[in-house]
PDB file of N, CA and C in Angstrom:
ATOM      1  N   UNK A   1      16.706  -5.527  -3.961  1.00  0.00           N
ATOM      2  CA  UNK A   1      16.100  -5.425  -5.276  1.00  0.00           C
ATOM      3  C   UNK A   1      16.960  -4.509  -6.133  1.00  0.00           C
ATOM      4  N   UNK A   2      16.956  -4.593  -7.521  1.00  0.00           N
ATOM      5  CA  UNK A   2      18.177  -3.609  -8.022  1.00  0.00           C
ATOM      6  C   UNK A   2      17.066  -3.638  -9.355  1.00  0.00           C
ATOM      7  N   UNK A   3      17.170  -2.181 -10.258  1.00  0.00           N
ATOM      8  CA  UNK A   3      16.138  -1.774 -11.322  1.00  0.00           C
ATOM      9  C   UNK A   3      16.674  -2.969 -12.178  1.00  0.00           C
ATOM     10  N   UNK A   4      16.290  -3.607 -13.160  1.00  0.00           N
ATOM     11  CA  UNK A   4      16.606  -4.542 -15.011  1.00  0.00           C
ATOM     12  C   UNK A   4      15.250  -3.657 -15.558  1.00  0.00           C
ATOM     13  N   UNK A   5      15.532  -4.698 -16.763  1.00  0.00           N
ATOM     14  CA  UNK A   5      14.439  -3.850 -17.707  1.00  0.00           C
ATOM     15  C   UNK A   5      13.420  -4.593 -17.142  1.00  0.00           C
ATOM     16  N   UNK A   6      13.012  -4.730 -16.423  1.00  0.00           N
ATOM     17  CA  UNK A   6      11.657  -5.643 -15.842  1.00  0.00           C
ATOM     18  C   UNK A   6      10.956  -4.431 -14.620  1.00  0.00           C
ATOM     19  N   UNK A   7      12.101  -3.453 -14.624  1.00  0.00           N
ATOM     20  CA  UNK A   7      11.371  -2.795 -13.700  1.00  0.00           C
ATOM     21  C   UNK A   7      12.115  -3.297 -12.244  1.00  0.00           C
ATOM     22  N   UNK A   8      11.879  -3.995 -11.136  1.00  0.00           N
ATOM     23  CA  UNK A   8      12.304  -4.646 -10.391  1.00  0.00           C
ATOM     24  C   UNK A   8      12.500  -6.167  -9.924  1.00  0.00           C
ATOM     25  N   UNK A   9      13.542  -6.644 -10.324  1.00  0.00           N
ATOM     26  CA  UNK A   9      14.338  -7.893 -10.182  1.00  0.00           C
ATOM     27  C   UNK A   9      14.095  -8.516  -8.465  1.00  0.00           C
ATOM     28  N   UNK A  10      12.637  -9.148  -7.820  1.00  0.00           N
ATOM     29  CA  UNK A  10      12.810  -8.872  -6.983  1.00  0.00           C
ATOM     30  C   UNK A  10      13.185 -10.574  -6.633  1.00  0.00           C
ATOM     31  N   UNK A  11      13.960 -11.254  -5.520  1.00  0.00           N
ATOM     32  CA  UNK A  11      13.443 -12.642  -4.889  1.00  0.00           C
ATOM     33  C   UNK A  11      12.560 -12.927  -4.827  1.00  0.00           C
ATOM     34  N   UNK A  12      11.852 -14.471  -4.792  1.00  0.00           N
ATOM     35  CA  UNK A  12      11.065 -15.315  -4.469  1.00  0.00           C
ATOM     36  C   UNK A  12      10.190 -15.381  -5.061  1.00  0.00           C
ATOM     37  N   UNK A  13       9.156 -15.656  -4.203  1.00  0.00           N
ATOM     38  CA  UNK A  13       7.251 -15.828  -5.205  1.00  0.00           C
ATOM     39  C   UNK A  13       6.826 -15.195  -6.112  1.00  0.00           C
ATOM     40  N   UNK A  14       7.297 -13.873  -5.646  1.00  0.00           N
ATOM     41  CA  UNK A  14       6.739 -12.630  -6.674  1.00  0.00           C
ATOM     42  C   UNK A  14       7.043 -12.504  -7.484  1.00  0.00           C
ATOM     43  N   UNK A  15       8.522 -12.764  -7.955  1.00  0.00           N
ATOM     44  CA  UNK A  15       9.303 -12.665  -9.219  1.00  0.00           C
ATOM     45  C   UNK A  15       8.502 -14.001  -9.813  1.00  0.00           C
ATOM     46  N   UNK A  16       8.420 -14.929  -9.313  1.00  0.00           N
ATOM     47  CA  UNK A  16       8.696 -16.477 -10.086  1.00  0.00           C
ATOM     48  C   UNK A  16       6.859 -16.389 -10.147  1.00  0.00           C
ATOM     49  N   UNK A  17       6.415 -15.610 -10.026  1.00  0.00           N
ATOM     50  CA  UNK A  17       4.686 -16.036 -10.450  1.00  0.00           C
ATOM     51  C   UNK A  17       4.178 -14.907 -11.089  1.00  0.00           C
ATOM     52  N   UNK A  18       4.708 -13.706 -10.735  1.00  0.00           N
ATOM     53  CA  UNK A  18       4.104 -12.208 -11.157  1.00  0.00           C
ATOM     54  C   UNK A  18       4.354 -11.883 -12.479  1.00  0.00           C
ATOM     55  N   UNK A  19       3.954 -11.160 -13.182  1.00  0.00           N
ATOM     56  CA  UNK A  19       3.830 -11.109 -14.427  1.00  0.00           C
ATOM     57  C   UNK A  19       4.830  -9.677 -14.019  1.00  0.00           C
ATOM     58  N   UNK A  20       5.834  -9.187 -14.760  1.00  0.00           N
ATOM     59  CA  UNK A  20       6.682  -7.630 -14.118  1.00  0.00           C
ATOM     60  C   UNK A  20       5.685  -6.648 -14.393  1.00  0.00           C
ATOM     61  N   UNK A  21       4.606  -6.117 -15.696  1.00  0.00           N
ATOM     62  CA  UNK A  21       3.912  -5.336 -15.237  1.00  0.00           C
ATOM     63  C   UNK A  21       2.952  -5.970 -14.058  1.00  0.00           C
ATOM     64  N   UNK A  22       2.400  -6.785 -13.770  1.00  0.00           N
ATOM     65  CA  UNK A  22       1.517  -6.866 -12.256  1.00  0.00           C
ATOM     66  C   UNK A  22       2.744  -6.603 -11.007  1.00  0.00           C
ATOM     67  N   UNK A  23       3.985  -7.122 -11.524  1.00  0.00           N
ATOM     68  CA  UNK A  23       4.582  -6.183  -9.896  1.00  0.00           C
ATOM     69  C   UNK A  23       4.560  -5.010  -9.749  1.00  0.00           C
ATOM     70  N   UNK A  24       4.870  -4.267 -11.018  1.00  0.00           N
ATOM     71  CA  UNK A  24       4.933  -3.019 -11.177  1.00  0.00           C
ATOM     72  C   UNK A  24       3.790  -2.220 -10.398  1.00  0.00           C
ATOM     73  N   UNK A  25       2.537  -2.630 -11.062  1.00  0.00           N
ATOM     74  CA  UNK A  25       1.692  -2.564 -10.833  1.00  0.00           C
ATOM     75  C   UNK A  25       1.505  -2.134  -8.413  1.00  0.00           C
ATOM     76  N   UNK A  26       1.405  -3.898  -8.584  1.00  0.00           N
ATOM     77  CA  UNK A  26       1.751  -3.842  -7.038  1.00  0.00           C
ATOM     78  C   UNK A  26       2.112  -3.115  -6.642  1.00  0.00           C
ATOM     79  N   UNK A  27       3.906  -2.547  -6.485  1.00  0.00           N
ATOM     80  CA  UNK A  27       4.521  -1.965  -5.642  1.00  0.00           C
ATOM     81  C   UNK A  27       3.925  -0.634  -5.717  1.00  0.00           C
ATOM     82  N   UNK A  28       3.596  -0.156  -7.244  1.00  0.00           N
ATOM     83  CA  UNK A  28       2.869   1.486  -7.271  1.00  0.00           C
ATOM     84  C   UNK A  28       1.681   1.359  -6.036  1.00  0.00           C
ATOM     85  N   UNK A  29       0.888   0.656  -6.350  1.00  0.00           N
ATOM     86  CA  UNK A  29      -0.371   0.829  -5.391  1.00  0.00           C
ATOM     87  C   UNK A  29       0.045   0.245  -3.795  1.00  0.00           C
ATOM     88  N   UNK A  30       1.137  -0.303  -3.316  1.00  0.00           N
ATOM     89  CA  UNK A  30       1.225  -0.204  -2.432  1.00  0.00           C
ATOM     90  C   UNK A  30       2.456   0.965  -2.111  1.00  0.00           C
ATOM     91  N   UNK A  31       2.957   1.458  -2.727  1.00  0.00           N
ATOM     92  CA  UNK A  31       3.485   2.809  -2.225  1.00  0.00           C
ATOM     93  C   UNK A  31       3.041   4.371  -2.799  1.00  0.00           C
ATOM     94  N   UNK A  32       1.555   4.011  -3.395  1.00  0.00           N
ATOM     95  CA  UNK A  32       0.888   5.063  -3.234  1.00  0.00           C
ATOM     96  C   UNK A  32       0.007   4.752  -1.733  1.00  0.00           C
ATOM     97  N   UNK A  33      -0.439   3.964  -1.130  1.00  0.00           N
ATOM     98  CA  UNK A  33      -1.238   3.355   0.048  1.00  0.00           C
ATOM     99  C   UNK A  33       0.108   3.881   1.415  1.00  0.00           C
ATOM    100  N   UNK A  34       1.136   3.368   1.025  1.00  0.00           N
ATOM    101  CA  UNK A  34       1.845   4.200   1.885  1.00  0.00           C
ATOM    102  C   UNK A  34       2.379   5.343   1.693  1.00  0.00           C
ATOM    103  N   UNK A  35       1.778   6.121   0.995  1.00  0.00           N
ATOM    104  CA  UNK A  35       2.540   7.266   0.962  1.00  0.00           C
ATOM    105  C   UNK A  35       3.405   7.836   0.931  1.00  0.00           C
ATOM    106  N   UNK A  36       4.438   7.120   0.134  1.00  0.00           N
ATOM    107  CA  UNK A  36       5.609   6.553  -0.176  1.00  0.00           C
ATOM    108  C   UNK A  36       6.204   7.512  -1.041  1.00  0.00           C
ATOM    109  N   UNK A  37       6.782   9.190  -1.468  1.00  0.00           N
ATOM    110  CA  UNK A  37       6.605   9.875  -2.582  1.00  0.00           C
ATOM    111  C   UNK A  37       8.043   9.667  -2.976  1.00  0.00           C
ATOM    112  N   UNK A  38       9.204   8.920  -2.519  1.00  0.00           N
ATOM    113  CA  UNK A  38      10.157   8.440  -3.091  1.00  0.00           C
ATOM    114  C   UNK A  38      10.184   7.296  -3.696  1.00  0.00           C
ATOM    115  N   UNK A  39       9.464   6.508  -3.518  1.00  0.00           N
ATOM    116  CA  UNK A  39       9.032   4.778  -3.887  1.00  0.00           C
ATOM    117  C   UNK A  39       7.922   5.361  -5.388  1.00  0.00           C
ATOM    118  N   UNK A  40       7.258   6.296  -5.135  1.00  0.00           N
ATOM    119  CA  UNK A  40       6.390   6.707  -6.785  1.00  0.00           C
ATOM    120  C   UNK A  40       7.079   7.672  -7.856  1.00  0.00           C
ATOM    121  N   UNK A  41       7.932   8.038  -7.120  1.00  0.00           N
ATOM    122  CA  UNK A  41       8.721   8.948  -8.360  1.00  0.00           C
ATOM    123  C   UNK A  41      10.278   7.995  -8.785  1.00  0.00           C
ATOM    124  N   UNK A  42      10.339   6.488  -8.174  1.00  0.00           N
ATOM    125  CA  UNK A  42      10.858   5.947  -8.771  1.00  0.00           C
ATOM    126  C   UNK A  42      10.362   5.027  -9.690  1.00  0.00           C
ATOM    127  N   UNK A  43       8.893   4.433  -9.149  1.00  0.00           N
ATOM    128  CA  UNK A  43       8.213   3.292  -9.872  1.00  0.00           C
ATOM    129  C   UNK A  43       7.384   3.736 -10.751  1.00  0.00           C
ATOM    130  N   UNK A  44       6.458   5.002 -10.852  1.00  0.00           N
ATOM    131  CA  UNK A  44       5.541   4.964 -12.125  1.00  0.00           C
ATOM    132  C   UNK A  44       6.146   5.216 -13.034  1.00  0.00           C
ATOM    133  N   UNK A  45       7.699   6.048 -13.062  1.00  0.00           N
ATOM    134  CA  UNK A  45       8.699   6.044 -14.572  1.00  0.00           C
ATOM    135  C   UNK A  45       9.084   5.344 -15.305  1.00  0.00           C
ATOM    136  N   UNK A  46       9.778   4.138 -14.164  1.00  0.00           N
ATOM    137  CA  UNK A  46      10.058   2.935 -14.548  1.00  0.00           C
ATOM    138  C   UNK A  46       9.022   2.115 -15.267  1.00  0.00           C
ATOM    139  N   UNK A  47       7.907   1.583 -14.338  1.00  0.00           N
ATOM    140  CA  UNK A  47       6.616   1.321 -15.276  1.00  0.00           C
ATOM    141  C   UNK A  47       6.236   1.942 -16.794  1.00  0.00           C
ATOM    142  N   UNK A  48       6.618   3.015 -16.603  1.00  0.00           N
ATOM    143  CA  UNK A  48       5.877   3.608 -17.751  1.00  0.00           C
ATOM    144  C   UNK A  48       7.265   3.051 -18.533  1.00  0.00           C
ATOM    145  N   UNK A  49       8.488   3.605 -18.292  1.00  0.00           N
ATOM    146  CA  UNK A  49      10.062   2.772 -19.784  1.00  0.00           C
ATOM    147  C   UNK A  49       9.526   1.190 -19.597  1.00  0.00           C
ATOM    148  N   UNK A  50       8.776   0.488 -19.190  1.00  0.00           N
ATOM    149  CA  UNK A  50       8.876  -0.962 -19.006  1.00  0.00           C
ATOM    150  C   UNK A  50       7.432  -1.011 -19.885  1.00  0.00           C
ATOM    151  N   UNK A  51       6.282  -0.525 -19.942  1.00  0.00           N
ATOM    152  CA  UNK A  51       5.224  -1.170 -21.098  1.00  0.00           C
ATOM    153  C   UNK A  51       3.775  -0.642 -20.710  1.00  0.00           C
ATOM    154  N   UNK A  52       4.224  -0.464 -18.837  1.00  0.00           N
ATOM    155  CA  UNK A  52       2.752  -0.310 -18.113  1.00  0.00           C
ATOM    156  C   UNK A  52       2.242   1.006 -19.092  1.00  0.00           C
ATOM    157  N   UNK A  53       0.723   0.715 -19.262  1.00  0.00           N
ATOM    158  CA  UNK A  53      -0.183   1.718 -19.519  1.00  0.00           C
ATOM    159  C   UNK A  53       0.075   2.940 -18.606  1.00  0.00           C
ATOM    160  N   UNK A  54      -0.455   3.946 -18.662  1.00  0.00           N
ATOM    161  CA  UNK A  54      -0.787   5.268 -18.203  1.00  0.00           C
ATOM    162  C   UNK A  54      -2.206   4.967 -17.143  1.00  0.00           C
ATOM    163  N   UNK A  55      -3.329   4.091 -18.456  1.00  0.00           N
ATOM    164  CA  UNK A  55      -4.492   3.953 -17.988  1.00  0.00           C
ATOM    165  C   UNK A  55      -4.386   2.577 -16.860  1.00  0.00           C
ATOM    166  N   UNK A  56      -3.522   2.156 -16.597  1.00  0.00           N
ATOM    167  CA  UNK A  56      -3.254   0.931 -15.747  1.00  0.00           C
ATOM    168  C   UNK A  56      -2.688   1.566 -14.483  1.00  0.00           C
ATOM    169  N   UNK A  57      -2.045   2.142 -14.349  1.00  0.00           N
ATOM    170  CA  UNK A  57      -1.487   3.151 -13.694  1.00  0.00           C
ATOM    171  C   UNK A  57      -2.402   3.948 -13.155  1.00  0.00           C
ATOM    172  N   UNK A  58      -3.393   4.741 -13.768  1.00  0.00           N
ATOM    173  CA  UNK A  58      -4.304   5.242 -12.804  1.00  0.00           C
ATOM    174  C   UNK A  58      -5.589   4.873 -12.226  1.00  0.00           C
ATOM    175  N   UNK A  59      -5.401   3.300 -12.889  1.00  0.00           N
ATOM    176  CA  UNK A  59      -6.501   2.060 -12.154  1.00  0.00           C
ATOM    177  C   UNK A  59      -5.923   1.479 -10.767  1.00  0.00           C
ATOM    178  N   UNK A  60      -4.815   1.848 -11.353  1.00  0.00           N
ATOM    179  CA  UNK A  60      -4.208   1.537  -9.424  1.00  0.00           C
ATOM    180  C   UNK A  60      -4.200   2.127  -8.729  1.00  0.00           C
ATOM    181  N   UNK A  61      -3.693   3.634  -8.909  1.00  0.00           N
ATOM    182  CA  UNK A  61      -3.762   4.509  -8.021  1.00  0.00           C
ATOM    183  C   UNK A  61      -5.367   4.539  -7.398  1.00  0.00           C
ATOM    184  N   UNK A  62      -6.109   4.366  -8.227  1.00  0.00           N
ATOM    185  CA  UNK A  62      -7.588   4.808  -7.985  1.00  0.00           C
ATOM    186  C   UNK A  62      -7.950   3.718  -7.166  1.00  0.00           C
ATOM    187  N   UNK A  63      -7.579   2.527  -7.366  1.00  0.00           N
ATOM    188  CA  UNK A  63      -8.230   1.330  -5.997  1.00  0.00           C
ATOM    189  C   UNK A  63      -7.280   1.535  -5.187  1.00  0.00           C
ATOM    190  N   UNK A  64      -6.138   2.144  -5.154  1.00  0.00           N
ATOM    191  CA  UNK A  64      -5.424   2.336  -3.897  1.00  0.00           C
ATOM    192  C   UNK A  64      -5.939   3.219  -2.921  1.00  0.00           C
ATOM    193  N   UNK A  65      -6.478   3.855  -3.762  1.00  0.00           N
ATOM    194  CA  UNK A  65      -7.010   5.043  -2.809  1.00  0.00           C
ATOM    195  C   UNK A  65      -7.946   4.745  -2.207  1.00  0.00           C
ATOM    196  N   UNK A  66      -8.786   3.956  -2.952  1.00  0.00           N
ATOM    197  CA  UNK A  66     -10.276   3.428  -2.374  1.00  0.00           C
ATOM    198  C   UNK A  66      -9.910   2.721  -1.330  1.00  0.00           C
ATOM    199  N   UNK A  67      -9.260   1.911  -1.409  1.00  0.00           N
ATOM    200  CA  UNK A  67      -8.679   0.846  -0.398  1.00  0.00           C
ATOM    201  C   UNK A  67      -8.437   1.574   0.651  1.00  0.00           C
ATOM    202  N   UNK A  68      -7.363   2.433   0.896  1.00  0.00           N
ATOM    203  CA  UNK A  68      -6.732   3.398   1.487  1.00  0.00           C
ATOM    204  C   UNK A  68      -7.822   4.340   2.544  1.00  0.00           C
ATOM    205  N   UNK A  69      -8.940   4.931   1.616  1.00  0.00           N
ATOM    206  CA  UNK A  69     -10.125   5.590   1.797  1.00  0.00           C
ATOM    207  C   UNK A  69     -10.604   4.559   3.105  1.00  0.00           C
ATOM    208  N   UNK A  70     -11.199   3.971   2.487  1.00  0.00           N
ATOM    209  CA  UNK A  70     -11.867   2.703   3.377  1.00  0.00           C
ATOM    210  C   UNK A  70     -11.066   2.452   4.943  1.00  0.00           C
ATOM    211  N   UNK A  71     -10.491   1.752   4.865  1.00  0.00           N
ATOM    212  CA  UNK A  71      -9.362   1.698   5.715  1.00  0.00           C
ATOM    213  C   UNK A  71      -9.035   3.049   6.863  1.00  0.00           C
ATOM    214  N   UNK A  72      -8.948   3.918   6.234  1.00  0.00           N
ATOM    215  CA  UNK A  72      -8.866   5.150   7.367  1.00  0.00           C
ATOM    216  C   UNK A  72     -10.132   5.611   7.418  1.00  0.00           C
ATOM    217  N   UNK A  73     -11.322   5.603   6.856  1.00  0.00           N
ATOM    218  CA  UNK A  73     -12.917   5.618   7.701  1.00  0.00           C
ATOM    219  C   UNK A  73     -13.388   4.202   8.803  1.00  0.00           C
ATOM    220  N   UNK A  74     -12.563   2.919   8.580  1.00  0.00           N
ATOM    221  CA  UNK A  74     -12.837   2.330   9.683  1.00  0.00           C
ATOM    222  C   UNK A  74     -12.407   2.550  10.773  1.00  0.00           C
ATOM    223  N   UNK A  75     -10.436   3.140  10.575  1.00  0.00           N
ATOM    224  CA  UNK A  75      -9.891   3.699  11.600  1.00  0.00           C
ATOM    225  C   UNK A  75     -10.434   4.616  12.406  1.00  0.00           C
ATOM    226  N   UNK A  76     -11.281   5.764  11.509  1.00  0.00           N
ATOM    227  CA  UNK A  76     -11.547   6.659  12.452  1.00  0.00           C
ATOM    228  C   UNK A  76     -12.921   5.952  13.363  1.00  0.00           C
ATOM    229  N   UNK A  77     -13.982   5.631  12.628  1.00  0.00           N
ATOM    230  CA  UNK A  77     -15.065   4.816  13.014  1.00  0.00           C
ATOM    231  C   UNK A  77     -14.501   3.948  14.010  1.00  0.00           C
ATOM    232  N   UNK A  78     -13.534   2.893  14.001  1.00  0.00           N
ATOM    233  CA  UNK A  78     -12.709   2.501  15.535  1.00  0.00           C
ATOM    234  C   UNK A  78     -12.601   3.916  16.648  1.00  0.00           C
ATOM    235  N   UNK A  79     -12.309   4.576  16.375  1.00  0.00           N
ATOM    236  CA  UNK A  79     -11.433   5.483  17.460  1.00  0.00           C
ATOM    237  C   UNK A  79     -12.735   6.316  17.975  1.00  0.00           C
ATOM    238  N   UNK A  80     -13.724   7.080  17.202  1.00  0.00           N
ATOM    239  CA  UNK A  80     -15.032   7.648  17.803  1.00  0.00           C
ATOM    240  C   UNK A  80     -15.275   6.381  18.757  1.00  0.00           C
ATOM    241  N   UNK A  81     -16.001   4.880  18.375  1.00  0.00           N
ATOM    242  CA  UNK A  81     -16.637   4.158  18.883  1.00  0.00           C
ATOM    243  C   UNK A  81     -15.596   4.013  20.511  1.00  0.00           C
ATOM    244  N   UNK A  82     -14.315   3.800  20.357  1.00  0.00           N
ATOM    245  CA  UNK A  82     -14.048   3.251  21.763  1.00  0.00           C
ATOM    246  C   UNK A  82     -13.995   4.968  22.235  1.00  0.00           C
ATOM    247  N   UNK A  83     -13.839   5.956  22.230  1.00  0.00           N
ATOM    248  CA  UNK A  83     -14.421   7.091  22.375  1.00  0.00           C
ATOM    249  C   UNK A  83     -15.397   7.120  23.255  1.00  0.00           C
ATOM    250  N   UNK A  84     -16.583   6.961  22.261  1.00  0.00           N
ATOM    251  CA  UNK A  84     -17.763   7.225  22.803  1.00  0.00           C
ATOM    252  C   UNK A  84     -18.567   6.102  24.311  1.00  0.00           C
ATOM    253  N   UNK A  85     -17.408   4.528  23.890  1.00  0.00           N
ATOM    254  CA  UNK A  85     -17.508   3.695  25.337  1.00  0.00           C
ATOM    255  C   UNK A  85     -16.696   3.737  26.141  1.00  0.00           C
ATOM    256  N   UNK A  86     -15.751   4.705  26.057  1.00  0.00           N
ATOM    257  CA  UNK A  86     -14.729   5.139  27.288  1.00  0.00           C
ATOM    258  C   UNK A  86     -14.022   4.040  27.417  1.00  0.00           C
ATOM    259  N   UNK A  87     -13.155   2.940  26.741  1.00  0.00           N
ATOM    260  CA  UNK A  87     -12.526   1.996  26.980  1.00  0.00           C
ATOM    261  C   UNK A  87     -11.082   2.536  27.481  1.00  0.00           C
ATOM    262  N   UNK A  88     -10.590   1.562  28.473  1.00  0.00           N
ATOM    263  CA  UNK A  88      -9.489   2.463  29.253  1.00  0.00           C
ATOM    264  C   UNK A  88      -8.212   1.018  28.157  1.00  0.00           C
ATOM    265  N   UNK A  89      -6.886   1.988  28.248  1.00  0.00           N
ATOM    266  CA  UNK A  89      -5.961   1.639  27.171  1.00  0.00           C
ATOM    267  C   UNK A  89      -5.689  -0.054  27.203  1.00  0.00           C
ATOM    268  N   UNK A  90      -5.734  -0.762  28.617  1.00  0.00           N
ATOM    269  CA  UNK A  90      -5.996  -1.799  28.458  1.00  0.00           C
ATOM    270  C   UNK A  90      -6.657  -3.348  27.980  1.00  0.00           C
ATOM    271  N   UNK A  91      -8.240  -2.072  28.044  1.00  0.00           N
ATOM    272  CA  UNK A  91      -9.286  -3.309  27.808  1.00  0.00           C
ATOM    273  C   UNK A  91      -9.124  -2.900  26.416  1.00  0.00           C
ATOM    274  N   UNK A  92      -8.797  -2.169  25.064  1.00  0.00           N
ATOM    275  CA  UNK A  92      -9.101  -2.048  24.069  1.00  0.00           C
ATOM    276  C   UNK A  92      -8.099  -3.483  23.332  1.00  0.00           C
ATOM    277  N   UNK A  93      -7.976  -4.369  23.907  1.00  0.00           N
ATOM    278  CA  UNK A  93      -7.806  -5.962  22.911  1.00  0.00           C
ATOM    279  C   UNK A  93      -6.224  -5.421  23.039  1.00  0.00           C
ATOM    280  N   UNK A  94      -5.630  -5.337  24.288  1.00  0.00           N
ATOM    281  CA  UNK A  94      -4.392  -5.287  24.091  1.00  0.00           C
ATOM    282  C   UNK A  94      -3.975  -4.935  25.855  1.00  0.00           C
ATOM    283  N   UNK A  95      -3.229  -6.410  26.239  1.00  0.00           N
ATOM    284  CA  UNK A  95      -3.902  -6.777  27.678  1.00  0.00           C
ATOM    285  C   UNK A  95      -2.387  -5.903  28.169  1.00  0.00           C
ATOM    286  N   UNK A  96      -1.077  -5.003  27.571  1.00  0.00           N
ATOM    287  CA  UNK A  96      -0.338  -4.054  28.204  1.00  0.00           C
ATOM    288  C   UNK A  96      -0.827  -2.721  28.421  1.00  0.00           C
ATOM    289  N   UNK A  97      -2.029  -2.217  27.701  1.00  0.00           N
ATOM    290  CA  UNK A  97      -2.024  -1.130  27.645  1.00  0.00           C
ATOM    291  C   UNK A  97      -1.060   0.082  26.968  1.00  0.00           C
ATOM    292  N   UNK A  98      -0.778  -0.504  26.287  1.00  0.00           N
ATOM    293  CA  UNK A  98       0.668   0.344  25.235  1.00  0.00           C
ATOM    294  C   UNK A  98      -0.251   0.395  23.493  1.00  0.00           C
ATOM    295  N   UNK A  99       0.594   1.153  23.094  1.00  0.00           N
ATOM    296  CA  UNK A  99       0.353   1.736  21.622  1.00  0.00           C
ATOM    297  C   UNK A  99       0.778   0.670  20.402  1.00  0.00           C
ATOM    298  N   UNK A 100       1.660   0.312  20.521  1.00  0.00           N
ATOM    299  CA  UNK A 100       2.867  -0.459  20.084  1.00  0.00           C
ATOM    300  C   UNK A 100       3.058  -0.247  18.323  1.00  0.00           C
ATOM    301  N   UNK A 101       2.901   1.208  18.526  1.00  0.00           N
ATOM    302  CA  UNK A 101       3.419   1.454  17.030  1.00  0.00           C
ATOM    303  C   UNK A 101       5.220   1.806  17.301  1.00  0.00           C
TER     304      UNK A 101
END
């Protein structure tokens, strides 16, 4: 991907259907979701020299977070529950018994 005035020039679907502020958009809220603090101090600037709102910008951040929020209360809610049924590393839906992060 390389910066244009579009913000990011990216291949395929995304370019050829996305509107550049909705990528913009995108990539902020998915590298605020990852926690990404080199990926946001390149993209909300850019966004902002490219047209994106301020207030668009912190509509994303804000469902990112929610999203984000959510997501790590099921995680933890996963991890108490096989917890509390003592599942041994195998039977938890993963027939090596490994982590595989």
């Amino acid at each position: 991907m390389e910066e244009t005035g579009n913000l990011v020039q990216s291949e395929g679907v995304a370019s050829d259907i996305l509107a550049p502020n909705t990528r913009s958009l995108v990539a902020i809220a998915a590298a605020a979701s990852a926690n990404c603090h080199p990926c946001l101090r390149y993209l909300i600037p850019a966004a902002l020299r490219q047209g994106v709102l301020e207030e668009e910008i912190g509509a994303t951040l804000a469902l990112a977070e929610e999203i984000k929020g959510r997501a790590s209360k099921m995680t933890h809610d996963l991890a108490v529950t096989l917890a509390e049924i003592g599942e041994s590393p195998g039977e938890a839906n993963n027939s090596k018994g490994d982590c595989h992060c």
